[in-house]
C-alpha atoms as a PDB file:
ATOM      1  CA  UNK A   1     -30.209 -27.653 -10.543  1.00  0.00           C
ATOM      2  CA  UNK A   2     -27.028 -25.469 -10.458  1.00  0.00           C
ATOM      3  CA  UNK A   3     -28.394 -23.478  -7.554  1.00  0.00           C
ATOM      4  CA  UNK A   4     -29.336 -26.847  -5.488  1.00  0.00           C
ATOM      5  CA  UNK A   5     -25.908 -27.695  -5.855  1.00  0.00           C
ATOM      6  CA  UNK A   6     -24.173 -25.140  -5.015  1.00  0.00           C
ATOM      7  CA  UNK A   7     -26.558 -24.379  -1.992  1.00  0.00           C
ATOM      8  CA  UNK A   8     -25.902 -27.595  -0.963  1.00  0.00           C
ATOM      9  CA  UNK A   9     -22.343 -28.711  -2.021  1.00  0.00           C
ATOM     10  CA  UNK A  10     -20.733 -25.623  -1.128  1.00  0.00           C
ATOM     11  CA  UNK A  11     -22.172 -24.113   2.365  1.00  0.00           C
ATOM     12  CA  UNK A  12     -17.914 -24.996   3.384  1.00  0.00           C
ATOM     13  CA  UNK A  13     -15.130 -23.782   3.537  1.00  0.00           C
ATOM     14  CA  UNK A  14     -13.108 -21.407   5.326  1.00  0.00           C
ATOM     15  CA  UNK A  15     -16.030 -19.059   8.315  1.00  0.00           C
ATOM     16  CA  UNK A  16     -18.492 -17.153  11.221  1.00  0.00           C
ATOM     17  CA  UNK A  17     -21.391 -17.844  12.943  1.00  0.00           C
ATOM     18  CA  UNK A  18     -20.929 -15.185  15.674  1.00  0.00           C
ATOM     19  CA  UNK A  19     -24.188 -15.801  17.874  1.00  0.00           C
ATOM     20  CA  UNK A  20     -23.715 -13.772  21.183  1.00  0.00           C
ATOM     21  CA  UNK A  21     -22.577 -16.308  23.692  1.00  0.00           C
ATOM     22  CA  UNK A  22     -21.817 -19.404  21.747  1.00  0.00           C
ATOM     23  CA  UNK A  23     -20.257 -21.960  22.504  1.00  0.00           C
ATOM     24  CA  UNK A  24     -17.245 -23.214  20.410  1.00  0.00           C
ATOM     25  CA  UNK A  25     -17.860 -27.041  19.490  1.00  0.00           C
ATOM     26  CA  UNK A  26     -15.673 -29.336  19.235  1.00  0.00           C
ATOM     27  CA  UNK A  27     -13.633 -29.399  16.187  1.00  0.00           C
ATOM     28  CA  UNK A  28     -11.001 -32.463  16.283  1.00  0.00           C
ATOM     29  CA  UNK A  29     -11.091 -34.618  12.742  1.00  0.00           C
ATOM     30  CA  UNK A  30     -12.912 -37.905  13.235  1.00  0.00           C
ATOM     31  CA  UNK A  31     -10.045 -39.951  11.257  1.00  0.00           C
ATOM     32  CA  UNK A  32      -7.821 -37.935  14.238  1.00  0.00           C
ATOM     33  CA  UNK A  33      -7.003 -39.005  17.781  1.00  0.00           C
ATOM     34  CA  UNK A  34      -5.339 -36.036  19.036  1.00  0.00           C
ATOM     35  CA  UNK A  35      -6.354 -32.771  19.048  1.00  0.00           C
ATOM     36  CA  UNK A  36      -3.423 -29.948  18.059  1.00  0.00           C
ATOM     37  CA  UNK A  37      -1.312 -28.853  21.188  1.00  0.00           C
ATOM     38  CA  UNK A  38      -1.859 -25.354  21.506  1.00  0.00           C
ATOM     39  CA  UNK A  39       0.794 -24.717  24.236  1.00  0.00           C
ATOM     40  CA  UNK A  40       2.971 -21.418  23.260  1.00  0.00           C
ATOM     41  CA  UNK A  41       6.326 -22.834  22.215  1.00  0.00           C
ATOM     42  CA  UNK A  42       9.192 -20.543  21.363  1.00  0.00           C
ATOM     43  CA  UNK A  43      12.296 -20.734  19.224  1.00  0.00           C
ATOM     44  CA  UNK A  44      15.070 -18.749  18.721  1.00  0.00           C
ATOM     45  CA  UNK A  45      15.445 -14.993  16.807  1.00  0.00           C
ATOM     46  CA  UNK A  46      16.964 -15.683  13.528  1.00  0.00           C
ATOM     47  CA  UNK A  47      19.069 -12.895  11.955  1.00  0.00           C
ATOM     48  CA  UNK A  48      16.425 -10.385  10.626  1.00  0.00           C
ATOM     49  CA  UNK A  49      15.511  -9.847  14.282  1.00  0.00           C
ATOM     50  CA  UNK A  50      12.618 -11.971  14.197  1.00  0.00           C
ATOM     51  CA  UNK A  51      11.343 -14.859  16.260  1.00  0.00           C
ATOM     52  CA  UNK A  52       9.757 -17.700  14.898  1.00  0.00           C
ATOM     53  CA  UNK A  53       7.170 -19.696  16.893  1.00  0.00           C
ATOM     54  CA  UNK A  54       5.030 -22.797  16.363  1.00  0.00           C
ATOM     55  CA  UNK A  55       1.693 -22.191  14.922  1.00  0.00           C
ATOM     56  CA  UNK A  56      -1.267 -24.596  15.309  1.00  0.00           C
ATOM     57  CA  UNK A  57      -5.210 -23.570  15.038  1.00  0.00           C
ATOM     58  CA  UNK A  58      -7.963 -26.233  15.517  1.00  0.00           C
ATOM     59  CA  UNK A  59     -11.704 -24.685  14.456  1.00  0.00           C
ATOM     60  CA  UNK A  60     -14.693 -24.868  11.732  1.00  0.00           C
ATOM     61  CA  UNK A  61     -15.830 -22.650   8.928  1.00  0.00           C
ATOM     62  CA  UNK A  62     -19.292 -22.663   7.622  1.00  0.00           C
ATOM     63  CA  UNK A  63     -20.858 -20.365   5.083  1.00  0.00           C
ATOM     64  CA  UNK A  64     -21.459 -20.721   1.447  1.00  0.00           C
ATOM     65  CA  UNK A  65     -21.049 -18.981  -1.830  1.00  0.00           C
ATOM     66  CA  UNK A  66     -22.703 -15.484  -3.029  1.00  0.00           C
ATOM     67  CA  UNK A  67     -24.383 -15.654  -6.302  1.00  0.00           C
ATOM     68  CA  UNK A  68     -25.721 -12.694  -7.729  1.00  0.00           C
ATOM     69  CA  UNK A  69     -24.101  -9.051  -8.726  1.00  0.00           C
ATOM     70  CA  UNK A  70     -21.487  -8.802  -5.584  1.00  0.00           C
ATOM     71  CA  UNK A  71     -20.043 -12.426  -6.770  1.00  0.00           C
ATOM     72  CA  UNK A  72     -19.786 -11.075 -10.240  1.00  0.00           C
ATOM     73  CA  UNK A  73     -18.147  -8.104  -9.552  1.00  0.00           C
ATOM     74  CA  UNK A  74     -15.800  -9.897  -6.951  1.00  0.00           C
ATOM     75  CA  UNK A  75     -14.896 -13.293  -8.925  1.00  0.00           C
ATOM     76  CA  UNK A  76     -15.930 -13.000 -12.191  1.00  0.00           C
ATOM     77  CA  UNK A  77     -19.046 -14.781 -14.248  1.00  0.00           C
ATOM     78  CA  UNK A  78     -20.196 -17.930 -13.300  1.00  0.00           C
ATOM     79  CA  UNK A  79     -19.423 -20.981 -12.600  1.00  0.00           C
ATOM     80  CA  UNK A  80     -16.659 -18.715 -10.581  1.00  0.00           C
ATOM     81  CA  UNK A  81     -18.339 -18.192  -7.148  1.00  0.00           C
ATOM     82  CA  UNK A  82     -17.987 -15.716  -4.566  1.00  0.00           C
ATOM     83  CA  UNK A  83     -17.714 -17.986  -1.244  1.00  0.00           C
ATOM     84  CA  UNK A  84     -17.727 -16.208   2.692  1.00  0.00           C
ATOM     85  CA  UNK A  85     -16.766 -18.777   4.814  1.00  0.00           C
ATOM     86  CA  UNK A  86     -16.827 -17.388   9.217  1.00  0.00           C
ATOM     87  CA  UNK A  87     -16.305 -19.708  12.184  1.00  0.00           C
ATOM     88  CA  UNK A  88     -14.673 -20.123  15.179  1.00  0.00           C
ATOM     89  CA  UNK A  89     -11.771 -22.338  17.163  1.00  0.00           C
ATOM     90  CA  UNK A  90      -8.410 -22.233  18.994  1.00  0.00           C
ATOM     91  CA  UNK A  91      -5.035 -21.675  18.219  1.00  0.00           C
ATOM     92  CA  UNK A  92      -1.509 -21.030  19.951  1.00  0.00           C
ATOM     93  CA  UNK A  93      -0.560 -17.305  20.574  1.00  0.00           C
ATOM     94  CA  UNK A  94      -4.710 -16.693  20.002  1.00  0.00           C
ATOM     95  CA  UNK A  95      -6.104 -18.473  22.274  1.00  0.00           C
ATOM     96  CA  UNK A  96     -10.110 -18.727  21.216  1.00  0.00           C
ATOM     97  CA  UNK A  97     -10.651 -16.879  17.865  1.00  0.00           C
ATOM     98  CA  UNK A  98     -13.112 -15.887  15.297  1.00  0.00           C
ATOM     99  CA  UNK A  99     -12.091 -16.490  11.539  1.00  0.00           C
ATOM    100  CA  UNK A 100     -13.635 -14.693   8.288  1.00  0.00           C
ATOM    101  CA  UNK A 101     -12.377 -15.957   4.430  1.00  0.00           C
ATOM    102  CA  UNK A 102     -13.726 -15.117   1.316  1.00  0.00           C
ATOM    103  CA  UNK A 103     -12.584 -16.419  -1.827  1.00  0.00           C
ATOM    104  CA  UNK A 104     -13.583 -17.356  -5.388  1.00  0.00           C
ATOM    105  CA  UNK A 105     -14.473 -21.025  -6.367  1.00  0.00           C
ATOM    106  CA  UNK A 106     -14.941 -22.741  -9.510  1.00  0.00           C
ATOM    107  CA  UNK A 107     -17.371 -25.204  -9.666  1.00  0.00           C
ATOM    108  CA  UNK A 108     -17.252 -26.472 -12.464  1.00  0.00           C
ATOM    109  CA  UNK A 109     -16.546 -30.315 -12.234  1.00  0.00           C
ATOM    110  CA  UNK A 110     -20.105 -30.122  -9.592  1.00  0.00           C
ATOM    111  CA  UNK A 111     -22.347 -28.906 -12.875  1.00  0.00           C
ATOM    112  CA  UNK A 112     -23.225 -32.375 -14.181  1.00  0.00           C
ATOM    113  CA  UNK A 113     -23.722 -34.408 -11.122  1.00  0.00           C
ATOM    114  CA  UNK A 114     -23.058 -32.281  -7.812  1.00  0.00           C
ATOM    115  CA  UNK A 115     -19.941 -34.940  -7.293  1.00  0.00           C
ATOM    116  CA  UNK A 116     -16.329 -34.903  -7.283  1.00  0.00           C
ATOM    117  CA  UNK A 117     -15.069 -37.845  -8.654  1.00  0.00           C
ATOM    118  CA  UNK A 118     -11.334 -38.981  -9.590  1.00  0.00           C
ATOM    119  CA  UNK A 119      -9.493 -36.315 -11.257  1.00  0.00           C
ATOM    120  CA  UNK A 120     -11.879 -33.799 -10.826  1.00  0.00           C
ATOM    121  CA  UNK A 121     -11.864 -30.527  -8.326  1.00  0.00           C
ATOM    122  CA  UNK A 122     -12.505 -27.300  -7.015  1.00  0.00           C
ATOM    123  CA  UNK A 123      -9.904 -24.420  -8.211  1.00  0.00           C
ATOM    124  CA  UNK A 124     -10.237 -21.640  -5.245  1.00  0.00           C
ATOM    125  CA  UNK A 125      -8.415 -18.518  -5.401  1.00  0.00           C
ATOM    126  CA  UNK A 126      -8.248 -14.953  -3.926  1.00  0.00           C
ATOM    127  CA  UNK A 127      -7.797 -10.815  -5.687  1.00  0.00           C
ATOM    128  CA  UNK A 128      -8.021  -7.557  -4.262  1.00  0.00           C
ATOM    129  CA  UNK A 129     -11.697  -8.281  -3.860  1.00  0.00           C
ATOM    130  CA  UNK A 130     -11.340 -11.046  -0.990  1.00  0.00           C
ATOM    131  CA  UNK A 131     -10.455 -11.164   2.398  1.00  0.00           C
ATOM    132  CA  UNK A 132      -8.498 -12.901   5.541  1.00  0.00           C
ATOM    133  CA  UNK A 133      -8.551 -12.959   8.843  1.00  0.00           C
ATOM    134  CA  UNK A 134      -8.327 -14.272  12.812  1.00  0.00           C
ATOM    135  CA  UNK A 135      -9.717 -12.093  15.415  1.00  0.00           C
ATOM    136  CA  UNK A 136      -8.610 -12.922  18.855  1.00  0.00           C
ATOM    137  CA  UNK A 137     -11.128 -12.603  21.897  1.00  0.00           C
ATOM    138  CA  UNK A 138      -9.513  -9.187  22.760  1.00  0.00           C
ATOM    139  CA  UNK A 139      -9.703  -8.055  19.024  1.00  0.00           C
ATOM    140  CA  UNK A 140      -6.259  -7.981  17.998  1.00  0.00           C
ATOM    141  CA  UNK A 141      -6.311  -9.569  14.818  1.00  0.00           C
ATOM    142  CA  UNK A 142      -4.177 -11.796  12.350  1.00  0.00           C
ATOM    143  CA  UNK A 143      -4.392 -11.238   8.328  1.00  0.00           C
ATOM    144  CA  UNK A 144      -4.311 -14.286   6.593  1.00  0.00           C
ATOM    145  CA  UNK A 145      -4.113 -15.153   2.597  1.00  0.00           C
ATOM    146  CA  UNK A 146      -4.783 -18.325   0.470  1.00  0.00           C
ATOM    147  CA  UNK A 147      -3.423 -17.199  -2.574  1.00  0.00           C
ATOM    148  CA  UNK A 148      -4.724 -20.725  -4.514  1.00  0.00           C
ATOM    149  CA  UNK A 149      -5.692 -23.932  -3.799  1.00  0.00           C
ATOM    150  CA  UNK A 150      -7.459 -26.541  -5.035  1.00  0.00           C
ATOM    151  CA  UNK A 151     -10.964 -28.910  -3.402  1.00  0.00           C
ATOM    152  CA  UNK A 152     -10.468 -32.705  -3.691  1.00  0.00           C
ATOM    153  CA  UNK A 153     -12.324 -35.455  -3.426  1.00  0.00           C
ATOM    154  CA  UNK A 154     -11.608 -37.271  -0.093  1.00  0.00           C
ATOM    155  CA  UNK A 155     -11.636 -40.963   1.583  1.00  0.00           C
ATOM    156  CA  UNK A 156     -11.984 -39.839   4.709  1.00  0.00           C
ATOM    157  CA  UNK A 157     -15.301 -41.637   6.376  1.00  0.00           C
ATOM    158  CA  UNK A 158     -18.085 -38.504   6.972  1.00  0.00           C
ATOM    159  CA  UNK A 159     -16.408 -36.111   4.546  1.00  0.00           C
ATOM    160  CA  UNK A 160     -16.522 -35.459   1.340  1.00  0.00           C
ATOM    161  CA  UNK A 161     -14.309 -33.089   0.052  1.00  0.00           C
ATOM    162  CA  UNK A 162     -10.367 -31.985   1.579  1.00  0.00           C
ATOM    163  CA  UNK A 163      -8.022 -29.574   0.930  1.00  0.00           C
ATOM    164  CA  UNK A 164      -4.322 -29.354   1.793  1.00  0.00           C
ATOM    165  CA  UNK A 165      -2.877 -25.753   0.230  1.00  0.00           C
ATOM    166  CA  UNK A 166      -0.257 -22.974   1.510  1.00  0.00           C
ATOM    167  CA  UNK A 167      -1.270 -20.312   3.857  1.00  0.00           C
ATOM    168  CA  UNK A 168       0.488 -17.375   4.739  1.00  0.00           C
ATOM    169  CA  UNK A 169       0.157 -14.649   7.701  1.00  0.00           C
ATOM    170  CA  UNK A 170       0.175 -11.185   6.168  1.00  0.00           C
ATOM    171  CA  UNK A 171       0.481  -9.106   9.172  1.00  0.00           C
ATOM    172  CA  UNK A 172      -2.043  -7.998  12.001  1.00  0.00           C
ATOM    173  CA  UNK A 173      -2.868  -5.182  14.698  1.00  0.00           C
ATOM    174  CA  UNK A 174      -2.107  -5.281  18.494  1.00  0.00           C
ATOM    175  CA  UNK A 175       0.040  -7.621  19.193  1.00  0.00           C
ATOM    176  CA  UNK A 176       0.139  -9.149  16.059  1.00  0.00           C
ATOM    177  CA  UNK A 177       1.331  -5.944  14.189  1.00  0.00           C
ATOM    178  CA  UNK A 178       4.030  -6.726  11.674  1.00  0.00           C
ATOM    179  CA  UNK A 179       3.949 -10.770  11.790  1.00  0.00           C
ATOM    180  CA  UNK A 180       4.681 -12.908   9.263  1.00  0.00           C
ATOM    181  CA  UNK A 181       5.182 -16.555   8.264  1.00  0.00           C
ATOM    182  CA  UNK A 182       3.414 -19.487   6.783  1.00  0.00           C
ATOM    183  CA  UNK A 183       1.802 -22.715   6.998  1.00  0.00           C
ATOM    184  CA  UNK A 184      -0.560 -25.444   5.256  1.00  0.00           C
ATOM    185  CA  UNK A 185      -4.571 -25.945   5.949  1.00  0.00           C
ATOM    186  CA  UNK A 186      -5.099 -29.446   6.573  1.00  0.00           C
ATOM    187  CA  UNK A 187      -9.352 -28.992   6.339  1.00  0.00           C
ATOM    188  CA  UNK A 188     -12.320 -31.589   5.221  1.00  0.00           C
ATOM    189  CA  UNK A 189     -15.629 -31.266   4.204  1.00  0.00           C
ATOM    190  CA  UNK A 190     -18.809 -32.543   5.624  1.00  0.00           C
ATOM    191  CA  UNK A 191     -22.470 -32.223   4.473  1.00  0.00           C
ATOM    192  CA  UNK A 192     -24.088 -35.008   7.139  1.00  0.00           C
ATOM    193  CA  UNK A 193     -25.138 -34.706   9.887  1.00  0.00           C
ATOM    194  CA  UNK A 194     -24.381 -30.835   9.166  1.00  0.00           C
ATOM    195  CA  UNK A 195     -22.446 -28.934   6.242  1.00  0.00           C
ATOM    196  CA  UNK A 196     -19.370 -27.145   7.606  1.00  0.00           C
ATOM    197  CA  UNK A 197     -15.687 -27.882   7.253  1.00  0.00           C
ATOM    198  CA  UNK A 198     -13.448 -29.227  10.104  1.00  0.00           C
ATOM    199  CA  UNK A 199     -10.080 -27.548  10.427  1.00  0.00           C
ATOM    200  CA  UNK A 200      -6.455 -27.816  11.289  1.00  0.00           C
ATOM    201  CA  UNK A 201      -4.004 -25.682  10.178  1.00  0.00           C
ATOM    202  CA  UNK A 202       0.071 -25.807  11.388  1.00  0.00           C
ATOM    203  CA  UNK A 203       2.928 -23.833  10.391  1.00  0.00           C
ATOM    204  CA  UNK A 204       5.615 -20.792  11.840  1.00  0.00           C
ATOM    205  CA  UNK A 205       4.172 -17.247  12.982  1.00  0.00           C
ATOM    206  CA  UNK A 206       7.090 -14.725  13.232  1.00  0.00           C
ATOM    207  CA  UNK A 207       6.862 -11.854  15.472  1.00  0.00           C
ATOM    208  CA  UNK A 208       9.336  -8.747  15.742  1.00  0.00           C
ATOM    209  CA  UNK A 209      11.965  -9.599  17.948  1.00  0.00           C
ATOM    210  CA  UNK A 210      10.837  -8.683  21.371  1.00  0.00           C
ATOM    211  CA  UNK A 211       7.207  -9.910  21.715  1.00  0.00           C
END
């Protein structure tokens, strides 16, 4: 029973299905009219010699969790998961990108049922053992971090699950050597017609001064 559920309940999240010459699909929220604007907007340098500019990324993340020895050693002993979560999307100063997260999950309020109900959730978190990151199409590439957040139960019609939790930008190569900043997920959960997780994600990304 507990590895129905979690094959089933949480194949979400944060991920990559890199097929050679795929398409990106459409990722705007049903409950949404708009889609982000991903125009490059630019603000002023502040006084470290930075410059701060509007962040926005609109994509999807499937994947699922890794039970077995590697999840162990990563996360801990059960019901702590491993989770890999890889997808795809579009965001400003990106342009179309690949994303990778892994992360550890506790599922522990799925074990009796396989539901989230009021006042239950989903405790997520990352260590040393997990991973961030956006590659652009060029490969220059944007570390990101969740350092904790937490899987709710949502209203939304066609989703099942949201989470709304602190991201931060941890550096990057290329052109995105030495950035910095923050921002929030805004993401939601689906398991019909398909499991995945439809994202959109907002905040500042501060370059050096200069680029």
């Amino acid at each position: 029973m507990i590895n129905q559920i979690c094959t089933r309940i949480l194949v979400w999240g944060i991920g990559l299905l890199i097929v050679s010459g795929c398409e990106v699909p459409s990722t705007t929220f049903s409950h949404q009219n708009e889609s982000p604007s991903l125009v490059d907007s630019r603000s002023p340098g502040n006084q470290n010699g930075t410059v701060a500019k509007p962040f926005k990324a609109d994509f999807f993340t499937s994947g699922g969790i890794q039970p077995g020895p590697e999840s162990v050693a990563k996360c801990g002993l059960p019901p702590i998961f491993f989770n890999v979560q890889e997808g795809y999307g579009e965001a400003t100063h990106l342009g179309r990108f690949s994303i990778r997260i892994t992360f550890c999950v506790d599922i522990t309020d799925l074990l009796d049922d396989g539901k989230l109900t009021e006042g239950e959730s989903l405790p997520y978190f990352s260590n040393e053992n997990t991973e961030g990151f956006m590659d652009s199409a060029n490969g220059d590439r944007v570390f990101i971090t969740i350092e904790e957040g937490t899987i709710l139960p949502t209203s939304v019609p066609g989703f099942v699950f949201e989470f709304k939790d602190p991201f931060e930008f941890t550096g990057g190569t290329g052109r995105f050597e030495g950035v910095s900043g923050m921002g929030t997920t805004n993401s939601l959960v689906m398991l019909e017609p398909e499991e995945r997780t439809d994202h959109m994600w907002s905040g500042s990304l501060t370059f050096p001064k200069g680029r």
